[in-house]
N, C-alpha and C. Protein backbone atom coordinates (compact mmCIF):
# COMPACT_ATOMS: atom_id res chain seq x y z
N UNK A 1 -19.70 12.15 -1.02
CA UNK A 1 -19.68 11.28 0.14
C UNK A 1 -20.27 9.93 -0.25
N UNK A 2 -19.67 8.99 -0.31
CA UNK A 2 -20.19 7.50 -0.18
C UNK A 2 -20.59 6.78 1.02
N UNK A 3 -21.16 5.99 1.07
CA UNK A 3 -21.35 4.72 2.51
C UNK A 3 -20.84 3.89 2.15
N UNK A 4 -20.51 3.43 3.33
CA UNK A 4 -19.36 2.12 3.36
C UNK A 4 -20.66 0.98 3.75
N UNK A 5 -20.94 -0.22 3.12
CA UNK A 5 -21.84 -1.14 3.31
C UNK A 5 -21.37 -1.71 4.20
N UNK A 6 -19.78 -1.85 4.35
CA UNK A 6 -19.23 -3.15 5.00
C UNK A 6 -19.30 -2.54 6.88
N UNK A 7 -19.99 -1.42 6.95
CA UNK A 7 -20.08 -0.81 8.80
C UNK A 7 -21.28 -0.80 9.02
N UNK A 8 -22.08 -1.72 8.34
CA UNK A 8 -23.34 -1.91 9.23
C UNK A 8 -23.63 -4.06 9.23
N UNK A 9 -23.80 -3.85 10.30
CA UNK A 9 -24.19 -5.28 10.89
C UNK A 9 -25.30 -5.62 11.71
N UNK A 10 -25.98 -7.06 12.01
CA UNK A 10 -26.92 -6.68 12.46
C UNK A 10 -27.26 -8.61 12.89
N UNK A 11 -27.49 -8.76 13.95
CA UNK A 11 -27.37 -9.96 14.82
C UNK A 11 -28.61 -10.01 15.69
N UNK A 12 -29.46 -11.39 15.82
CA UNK A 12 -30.30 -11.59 16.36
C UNK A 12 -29.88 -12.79 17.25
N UNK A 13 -30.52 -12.28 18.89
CA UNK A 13 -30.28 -13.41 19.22
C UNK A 13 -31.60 -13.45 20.22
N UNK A 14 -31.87 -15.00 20.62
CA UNK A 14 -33.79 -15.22 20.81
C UNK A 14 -33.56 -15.05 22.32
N UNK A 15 -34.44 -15.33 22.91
CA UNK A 15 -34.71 -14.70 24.44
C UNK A 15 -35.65 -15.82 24.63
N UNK A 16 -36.94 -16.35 24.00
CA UNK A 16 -37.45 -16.74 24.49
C UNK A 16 -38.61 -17.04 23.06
N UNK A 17 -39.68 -17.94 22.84
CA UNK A 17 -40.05 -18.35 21.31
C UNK A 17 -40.71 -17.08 20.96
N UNK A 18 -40.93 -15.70 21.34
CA UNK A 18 -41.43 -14.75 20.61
C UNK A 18 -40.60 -13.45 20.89
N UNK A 19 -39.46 -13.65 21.22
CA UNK A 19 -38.55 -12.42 21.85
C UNK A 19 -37.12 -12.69 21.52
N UNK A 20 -36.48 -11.03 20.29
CA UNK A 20 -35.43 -10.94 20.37
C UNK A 20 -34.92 -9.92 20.21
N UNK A 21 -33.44 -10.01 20.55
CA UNK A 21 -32.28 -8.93 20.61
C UNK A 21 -31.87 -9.19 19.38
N UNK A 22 -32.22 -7.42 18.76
CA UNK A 22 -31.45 -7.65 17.53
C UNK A 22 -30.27 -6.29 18.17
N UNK A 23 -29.07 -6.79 17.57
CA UNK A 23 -27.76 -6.26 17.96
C UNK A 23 -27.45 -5.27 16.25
N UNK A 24 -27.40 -4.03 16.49
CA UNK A 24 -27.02 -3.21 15.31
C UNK A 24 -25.85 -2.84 15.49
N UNK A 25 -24.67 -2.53 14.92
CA UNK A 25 -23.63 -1.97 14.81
C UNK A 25 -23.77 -1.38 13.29
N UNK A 26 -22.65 0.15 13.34
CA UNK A 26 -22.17 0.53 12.38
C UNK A 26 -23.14 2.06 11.70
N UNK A 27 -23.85 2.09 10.94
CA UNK A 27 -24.47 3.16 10.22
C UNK A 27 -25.70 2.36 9.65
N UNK A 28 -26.68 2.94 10.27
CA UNK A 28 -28.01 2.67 9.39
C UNK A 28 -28.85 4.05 8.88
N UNK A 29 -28.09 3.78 7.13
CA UNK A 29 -28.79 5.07 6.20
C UNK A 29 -29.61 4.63 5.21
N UNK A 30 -29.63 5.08 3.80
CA UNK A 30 -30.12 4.75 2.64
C UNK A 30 -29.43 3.27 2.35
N UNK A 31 -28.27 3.03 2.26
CA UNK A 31 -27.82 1.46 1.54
C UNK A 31 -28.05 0.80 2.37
N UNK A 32 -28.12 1.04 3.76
CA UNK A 32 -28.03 -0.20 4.76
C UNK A 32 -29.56 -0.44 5.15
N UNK A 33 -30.34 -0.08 5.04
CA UNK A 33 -32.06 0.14 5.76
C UNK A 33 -32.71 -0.47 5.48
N UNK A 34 -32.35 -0.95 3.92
CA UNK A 34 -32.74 -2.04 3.03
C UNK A 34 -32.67 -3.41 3.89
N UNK A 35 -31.42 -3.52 4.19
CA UNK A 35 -31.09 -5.14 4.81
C UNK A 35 -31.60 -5.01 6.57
N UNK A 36 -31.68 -3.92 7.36
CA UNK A 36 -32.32 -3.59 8.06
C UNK A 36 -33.74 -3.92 8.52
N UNK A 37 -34.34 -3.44 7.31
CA UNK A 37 -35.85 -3.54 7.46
C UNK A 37 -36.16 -4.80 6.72
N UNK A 38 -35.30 -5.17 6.23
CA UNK A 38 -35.76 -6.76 5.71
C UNK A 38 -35.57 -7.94 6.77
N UNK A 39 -34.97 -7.55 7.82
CA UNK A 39 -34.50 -8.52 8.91
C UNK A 39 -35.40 -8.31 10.02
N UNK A 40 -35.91 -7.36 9.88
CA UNK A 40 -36.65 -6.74 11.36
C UNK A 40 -38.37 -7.45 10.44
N UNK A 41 -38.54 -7.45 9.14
CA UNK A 41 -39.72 -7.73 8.74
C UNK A 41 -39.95 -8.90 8.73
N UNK A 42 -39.39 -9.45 8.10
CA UNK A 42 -39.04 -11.56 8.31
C UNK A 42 -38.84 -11.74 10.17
N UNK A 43 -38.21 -11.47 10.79
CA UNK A 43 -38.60 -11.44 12.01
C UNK A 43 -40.29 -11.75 12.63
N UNK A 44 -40.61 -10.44 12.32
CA UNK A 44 -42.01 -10.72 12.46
C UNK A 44 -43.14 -11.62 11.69
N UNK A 45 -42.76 -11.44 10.62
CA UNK A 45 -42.96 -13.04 10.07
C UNK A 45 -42.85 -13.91 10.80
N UNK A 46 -41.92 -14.36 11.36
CA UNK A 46 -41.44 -15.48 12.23
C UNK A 46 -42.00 -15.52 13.50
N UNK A 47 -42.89 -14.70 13.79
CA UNK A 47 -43.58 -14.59 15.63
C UNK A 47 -42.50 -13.70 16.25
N UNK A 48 -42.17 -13.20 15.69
CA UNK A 48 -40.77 -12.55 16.81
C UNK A 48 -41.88 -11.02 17.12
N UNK A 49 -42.72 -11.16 18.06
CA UNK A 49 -43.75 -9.62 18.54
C UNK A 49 -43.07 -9.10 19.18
N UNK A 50 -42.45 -9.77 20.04
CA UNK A 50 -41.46 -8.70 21.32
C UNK A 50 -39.84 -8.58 20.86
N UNK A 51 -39.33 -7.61 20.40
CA UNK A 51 -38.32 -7.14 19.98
C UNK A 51 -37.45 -5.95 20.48
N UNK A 52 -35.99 -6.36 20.84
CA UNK A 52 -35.15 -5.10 21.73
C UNK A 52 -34.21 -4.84 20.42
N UNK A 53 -34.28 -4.11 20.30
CA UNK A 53 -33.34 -3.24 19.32
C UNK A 53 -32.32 -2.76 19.50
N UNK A 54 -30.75 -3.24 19.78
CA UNK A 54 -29.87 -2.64 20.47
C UNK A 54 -29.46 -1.46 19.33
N UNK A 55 -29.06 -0.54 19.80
CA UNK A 55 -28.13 0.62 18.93
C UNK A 55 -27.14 0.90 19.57
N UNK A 56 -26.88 0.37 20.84
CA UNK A 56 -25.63 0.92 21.40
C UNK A 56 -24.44 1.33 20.04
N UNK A 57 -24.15 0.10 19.56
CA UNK A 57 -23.01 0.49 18.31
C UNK A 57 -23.21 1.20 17.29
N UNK A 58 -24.48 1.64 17.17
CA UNK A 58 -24.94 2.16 16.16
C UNK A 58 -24.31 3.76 15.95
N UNK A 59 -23.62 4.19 15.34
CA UNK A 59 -22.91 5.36 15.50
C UNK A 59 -23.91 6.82 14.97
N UNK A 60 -24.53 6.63 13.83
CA UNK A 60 -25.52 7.48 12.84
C UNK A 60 -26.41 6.90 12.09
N UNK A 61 -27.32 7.32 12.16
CA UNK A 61 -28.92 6.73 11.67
C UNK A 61 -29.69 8.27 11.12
N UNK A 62 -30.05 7.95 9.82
CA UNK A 62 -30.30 8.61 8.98
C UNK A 62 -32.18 8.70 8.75
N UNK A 63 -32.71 9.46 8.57
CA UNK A 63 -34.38 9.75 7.96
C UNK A 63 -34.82 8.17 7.76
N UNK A 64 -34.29 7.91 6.64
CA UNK A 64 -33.99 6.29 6.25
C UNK A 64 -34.23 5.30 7.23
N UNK A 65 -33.76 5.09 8.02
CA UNK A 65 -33.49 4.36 8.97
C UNK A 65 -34.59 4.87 10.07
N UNK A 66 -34.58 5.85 10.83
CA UNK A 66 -36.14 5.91 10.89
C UNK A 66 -36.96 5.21 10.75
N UNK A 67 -37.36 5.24 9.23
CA UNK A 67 -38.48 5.06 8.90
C UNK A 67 -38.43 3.30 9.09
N UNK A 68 -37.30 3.00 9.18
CA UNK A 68 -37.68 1.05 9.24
C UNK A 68 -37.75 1.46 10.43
N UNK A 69 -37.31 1.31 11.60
CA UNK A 69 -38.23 1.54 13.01
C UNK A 69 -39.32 1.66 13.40
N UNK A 70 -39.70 2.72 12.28
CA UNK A 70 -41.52 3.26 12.66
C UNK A 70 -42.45 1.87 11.78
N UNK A 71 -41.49 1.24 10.63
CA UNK A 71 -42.28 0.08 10.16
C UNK A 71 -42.47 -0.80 10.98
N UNK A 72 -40.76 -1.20 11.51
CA UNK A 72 -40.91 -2.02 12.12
C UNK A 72 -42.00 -2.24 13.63
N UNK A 73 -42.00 -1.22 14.15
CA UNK A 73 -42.96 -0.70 14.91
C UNK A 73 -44.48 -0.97 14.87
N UNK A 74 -44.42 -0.27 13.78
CA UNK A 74 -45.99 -0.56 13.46
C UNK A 74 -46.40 -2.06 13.62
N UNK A 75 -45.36 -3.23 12.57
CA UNK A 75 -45.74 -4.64 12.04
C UNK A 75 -45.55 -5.33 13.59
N UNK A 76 -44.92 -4.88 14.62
CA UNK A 76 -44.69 -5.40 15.71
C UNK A 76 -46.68 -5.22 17.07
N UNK A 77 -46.82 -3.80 16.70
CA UNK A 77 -47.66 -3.47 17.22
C UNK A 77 -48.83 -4.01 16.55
N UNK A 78 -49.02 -4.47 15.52
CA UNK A 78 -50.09 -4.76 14.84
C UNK A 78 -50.47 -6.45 15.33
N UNK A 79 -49.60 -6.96 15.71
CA UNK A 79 -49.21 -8.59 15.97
C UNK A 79 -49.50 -8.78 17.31
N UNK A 80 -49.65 -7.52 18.47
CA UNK A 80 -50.07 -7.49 19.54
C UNK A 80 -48.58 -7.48 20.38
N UNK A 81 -47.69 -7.30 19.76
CA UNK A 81 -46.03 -7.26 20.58
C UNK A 81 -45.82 -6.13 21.33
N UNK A 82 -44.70 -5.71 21.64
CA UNK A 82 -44.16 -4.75 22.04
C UNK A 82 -42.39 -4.59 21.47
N UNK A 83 -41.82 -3.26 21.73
CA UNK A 83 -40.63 -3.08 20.70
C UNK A 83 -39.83 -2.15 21.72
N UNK A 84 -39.12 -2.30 22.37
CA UNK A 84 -38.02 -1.06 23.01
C UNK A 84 -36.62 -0.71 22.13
N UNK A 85 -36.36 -0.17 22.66
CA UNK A 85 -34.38 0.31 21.92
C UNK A 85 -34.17 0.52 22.98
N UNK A 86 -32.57 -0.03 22.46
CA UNK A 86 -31.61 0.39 23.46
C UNK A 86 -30.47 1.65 22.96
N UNK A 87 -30.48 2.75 23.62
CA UNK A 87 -29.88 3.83 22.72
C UNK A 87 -28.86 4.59 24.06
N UNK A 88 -27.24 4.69 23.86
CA UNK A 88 -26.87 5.64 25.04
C UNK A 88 -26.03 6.32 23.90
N UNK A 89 -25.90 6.59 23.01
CA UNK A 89 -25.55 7.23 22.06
C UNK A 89 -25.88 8.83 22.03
N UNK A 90 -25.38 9.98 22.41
CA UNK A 90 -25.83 11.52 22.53
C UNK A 90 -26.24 11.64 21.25
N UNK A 91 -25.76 11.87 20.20
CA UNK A 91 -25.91 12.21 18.74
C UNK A 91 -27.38 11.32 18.46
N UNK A 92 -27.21 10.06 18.46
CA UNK A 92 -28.35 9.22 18.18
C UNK A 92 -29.68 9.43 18.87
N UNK A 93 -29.41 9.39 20.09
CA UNK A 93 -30.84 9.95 21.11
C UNK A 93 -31.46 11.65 20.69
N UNK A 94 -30.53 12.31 20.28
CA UNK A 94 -30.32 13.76 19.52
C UNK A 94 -31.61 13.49 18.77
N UNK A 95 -31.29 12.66 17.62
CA UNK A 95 -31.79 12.75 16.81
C UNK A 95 -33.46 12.24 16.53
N UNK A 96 -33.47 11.17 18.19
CA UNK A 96 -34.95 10.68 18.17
C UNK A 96 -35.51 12.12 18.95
N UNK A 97 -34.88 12.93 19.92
CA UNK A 97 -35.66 14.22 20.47
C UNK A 97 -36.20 15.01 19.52
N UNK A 98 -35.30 15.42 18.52
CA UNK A 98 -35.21 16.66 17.53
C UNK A 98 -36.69 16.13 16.36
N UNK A 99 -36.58 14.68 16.42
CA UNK A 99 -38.05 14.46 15.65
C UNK A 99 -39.36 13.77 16.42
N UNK A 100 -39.10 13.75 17.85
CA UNK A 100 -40.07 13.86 18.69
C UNK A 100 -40.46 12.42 18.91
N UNK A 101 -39.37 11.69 18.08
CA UNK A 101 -39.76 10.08 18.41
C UNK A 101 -39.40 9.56 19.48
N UNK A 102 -38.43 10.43 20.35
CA UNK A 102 -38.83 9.39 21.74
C UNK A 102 -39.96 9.46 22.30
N UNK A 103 -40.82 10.09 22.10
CA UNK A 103 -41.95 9.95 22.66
C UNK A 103 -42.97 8.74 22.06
N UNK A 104 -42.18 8.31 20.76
CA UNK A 104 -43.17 6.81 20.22
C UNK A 104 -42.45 5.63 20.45
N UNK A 105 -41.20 5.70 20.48
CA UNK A 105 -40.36 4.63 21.22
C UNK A 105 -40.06 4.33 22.44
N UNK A 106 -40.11 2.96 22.89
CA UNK A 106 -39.72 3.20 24.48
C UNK A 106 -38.28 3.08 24.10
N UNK A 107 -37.86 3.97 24.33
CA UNK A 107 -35.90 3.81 24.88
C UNK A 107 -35.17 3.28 26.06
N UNK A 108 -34.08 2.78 26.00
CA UNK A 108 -33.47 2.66 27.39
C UNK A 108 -32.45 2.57 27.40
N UNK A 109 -31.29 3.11 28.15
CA UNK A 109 -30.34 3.18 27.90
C UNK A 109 -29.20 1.74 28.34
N UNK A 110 -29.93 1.00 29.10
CA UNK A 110 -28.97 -0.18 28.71
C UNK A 110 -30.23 -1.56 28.31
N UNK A 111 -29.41 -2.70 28.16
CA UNK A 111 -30.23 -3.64 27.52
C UNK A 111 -31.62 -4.44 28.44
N UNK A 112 -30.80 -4.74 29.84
CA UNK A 112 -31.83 -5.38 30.93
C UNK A 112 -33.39 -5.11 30.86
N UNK A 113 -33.32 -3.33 31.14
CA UNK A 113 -34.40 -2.79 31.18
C UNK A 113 -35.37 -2.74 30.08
N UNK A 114 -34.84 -2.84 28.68
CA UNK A 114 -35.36 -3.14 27.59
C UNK A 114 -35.59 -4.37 27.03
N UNK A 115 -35.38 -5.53 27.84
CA UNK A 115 -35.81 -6.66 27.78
C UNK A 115 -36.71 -7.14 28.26
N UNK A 116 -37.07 -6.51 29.55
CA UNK A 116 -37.65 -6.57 30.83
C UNK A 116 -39.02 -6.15 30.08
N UNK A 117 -39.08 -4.51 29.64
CA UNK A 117 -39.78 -4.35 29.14
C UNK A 117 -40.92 -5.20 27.95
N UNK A 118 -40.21 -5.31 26.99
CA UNK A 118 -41.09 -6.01 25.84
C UNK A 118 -41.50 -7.36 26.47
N UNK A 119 -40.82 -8.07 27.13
CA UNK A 119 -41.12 -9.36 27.99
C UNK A 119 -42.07 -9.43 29.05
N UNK A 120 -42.28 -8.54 29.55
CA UNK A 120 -43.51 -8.01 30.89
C UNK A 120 -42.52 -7.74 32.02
N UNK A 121 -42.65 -7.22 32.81
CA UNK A 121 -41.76 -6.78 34.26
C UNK A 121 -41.54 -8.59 34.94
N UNK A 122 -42.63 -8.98 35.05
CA UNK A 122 -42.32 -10.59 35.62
C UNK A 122 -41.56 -11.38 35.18
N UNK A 123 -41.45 -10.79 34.08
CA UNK A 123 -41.22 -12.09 33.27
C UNK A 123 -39.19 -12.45 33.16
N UNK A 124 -38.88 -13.46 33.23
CA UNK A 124 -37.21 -13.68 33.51
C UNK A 124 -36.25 -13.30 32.22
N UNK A 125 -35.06 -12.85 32.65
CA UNK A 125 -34.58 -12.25 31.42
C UNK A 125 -33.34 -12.66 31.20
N UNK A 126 -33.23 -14.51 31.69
CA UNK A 126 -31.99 -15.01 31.75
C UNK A 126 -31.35 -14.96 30.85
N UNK A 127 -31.93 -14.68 29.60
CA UNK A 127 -31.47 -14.94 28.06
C UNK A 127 -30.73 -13.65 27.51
N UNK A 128 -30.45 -13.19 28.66
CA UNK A 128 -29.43 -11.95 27.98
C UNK A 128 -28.00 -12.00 28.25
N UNK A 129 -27.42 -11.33 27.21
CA UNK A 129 -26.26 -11.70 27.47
C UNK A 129 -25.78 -11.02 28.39
C-alpha cells in the first residue's frame, strides 16, 4: 500500500490577528503529518493561539496524525490559546472515541460553533466563511 501525497491539503484562513481556520482535506498519515505539523507549528509561531481545525474533508487520519494534534495542542495551550476541530466524519470521530481523545479535544461538528468557541462565546465570528 502506498500514500498518495497529492490528497492531502491544507489552507489557512485568519479570523481575526490571533485566530485561524485551518481547512484539511484528503489523508493525514505518516507522509503527510510532516507538512501538517509544520504548518500548525509556524502558525503558532506566528501568534496564531486560537485555532479551528477543520476535518470535515479529512477522510482518514492515522496514529501519525494524532500525534500533530496533541502537539499542536499542547504549543497552542502553552501560549495561553485555545484549539477546537471540526469533525462530522463517522470513521474519523471513531477514531478520536476508540483512543479517548475526544475527551482532550473540543470537537464540533460544524464550523460556527468551533469558532465561537476558541474566540470566546462574545466574541463575533464574521470571519467565517
Amino acid at each position: 500500500m502506498s500514500f498518495d501525497e497529492s490528497r492531502f491539503s491544507i489552507t489557512e484562513q485568519a479570523l481575526d490577528a490571533s485566530t485561524s481556520v485551518f481547512s484539511v482535506a484528503g489523508e493525514i498519515h505518516v507522509t503527510t503529518a510532516p507538512q501538517f505539523g509544520a504548518v500548525l507549528t509556524e502558525a503558532v509561531a506566528r501568534g496564531r493561539t486560537s485555532m479551528v481545525i477543520d476535518l470535515t474533508a479529512v477522510g482518514f487520519i492515522d496514529s501519525t496524525g494524532l500525534s500533530v494534534l496533541l502537539t499542536a495542542l499542547r504549543g497552542v495551550t502553552r501560549a495561553g490559546g485555545r484549539m477546537a476541530l471540526v469533525c462530522s466524519n463517522p470513521t474519523v470521530l471513531r477514531l478520536f472515541e476508540i483512543t479517548r481523545l475526544d475527551a482532550t479535544f473540543a470537537i464540533h461538528a460544524e464550523l460556527e460553533p468551533a469558532c465561537q468557541a476558541v474566540q470566546g462565546a462574545g466574541s463575533s465570528t464574521s470571519g467565517i466563511p
